[in-house]
C-alpha atoms as a PDB file:
ATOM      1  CA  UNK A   1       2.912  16.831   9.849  1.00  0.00           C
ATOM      2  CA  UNK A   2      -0.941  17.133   9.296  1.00  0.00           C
ATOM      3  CA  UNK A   3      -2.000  14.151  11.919  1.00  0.00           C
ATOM      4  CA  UNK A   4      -5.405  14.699  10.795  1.00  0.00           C
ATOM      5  CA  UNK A   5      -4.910  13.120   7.742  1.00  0.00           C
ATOM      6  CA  UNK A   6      -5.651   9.042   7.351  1.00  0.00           C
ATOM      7  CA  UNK A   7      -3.338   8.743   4.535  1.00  0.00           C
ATOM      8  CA  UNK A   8      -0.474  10.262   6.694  1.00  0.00           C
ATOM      9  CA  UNK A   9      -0.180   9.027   9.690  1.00  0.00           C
ATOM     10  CA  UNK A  10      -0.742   5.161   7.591  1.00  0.00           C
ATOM     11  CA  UNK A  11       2.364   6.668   5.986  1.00  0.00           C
ATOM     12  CA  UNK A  12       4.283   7.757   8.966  1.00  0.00           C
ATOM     13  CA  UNK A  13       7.515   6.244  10.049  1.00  0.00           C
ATOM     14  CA  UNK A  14       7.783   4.651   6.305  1.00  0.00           C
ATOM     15  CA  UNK A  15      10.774   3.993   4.280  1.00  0.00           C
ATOM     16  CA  UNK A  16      10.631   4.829   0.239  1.00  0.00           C
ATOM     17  CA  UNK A  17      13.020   3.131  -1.962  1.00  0.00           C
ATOM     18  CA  UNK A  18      13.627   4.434  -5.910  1.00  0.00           C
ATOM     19  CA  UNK A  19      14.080   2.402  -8.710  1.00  0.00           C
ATOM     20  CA  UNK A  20      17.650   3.029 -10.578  1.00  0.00           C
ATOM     21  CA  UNK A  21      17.211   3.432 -14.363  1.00  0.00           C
ATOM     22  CA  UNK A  22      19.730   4.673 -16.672  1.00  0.00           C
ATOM     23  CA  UNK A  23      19.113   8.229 -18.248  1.00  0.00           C
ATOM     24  CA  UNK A  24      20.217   9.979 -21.459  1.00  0.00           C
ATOM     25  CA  UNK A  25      22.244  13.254 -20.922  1.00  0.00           C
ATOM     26  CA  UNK A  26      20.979  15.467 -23.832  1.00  0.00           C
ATOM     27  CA  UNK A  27      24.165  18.120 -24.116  1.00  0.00           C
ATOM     28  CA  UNK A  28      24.949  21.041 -26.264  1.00  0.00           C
ATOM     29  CA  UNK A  29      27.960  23.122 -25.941  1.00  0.00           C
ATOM     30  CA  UNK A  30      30.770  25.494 -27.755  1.00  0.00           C
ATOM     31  CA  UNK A  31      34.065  26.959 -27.453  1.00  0.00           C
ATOM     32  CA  UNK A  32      34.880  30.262 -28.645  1.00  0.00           C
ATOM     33  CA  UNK A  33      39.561  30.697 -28.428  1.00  0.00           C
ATOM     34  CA  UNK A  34      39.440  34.906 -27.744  1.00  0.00           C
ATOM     35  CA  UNK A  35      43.304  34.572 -28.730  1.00  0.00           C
ATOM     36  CA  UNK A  36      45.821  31.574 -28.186  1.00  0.00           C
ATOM     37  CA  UNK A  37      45.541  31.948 -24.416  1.00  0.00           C
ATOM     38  CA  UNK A  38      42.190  33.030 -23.266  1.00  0.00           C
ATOM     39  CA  UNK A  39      38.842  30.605 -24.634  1.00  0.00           C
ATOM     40  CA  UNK A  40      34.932  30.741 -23.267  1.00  0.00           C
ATOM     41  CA  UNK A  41      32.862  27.925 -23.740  1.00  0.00           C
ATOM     42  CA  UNK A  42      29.022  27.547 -22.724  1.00  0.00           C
ATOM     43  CA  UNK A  43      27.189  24.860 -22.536  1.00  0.00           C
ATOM     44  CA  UNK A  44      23.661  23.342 -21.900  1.00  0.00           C
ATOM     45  CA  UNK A  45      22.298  19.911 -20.661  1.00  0.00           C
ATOM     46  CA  UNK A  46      18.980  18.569 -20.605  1.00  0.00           C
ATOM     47  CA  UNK A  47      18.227  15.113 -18.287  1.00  0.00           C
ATOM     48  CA  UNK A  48      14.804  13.570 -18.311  1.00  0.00           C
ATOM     49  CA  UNK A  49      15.146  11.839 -15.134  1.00  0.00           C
ATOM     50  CA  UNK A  50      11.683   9.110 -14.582  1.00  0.00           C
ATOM     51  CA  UNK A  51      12.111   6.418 -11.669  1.00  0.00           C
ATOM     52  CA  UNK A  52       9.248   4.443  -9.707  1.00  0.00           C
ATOM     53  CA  UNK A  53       9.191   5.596  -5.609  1.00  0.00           C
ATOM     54  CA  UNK A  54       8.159   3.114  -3.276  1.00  0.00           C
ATOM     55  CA  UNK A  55       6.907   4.527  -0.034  1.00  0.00           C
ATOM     56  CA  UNK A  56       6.193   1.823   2.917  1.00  0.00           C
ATOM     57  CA  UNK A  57       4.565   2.534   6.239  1.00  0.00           C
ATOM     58  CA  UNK A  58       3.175   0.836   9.271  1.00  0.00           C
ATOM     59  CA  UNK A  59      -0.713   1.238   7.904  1.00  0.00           C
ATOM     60  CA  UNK A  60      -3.802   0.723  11.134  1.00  0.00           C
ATOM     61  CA  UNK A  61      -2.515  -0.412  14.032  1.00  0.00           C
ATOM     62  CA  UNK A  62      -6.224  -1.331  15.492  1.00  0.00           C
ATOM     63  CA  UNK A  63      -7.036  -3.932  16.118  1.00  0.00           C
ATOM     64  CA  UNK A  64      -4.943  -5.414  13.245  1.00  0.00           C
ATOM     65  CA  UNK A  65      -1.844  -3.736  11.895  1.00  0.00           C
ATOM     66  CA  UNK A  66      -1.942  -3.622   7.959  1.00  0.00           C
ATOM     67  CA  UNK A  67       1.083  -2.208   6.132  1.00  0.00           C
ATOM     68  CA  UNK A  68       0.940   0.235   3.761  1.00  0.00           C
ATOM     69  CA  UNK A  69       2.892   0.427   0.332  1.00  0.00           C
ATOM     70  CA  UNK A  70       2.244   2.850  -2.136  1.00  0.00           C
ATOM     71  CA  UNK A  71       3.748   3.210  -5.762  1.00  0.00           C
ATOM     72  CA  UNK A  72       4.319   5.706  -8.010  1.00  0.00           C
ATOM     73  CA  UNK A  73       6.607   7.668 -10.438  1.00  0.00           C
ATOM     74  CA  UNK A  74       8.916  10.838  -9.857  1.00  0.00           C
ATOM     75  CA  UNK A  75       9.912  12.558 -12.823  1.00  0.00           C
ATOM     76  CA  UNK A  76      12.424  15.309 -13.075  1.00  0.00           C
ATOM     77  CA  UNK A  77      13.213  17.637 -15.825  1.00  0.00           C
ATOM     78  CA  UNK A  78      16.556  19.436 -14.951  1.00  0.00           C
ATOM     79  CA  UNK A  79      18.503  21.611 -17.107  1.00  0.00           C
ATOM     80  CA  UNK A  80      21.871  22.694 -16.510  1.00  0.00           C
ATOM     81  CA  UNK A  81      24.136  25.897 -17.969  1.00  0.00           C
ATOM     82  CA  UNK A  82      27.387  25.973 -17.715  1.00  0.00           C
ATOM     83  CA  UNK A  83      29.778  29.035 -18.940  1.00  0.00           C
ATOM     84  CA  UNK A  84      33.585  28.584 -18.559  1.00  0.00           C
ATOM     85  CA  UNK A  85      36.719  30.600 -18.974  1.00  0.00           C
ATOM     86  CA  UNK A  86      39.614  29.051 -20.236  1.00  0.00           C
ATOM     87  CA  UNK A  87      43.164  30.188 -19.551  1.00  0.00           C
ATOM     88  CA  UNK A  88      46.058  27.797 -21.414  1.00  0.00           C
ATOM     89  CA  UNK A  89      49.272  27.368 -20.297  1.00  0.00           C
END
């Protein structure tokens, strides 16, 4: 931790809560049957993930402790592949 820092140690010891927001799943996928046992399928998702952080800490503590809370948003762009084999029964 870089103690040096004023915007750190008013941030120390804090707690951060997330808002909780519903997000679209974007997904595209196919199945290709290599016979009538054996299938592959691939597929690709896209989530555009976007929720407010909330970070509080203890602030100065002379003479007068003033909390500190800070706001701001996170966002996250994931992507996800998936390939599969398929073996039926």
């Amino acid at each position: 931790m870089n103690t040096a820092d004023q915007t750190v140690n008013a941030l120390g010891s804090t707690s951060a809560s997330f808002s909780s927001s519903l997000t679209p799943v974007y997904t595209l996928g196919t199945i290709y049957n290599i016979d009538e046992k054996w299938s592959v399928s691939a597929a690709v998702a896209y989530l555009p993930i976007k929720t407010t952080a909330t970070f509080n800490g203890p602030g100065a503590t002379a003479p007068v402790n003033y909390p500190v809370t800070t706001t701001g948003e996170a966002k996250l762009n994931t992507t996800d592949y998936v390939i599969r084999l398929g073996y039926r029964f």
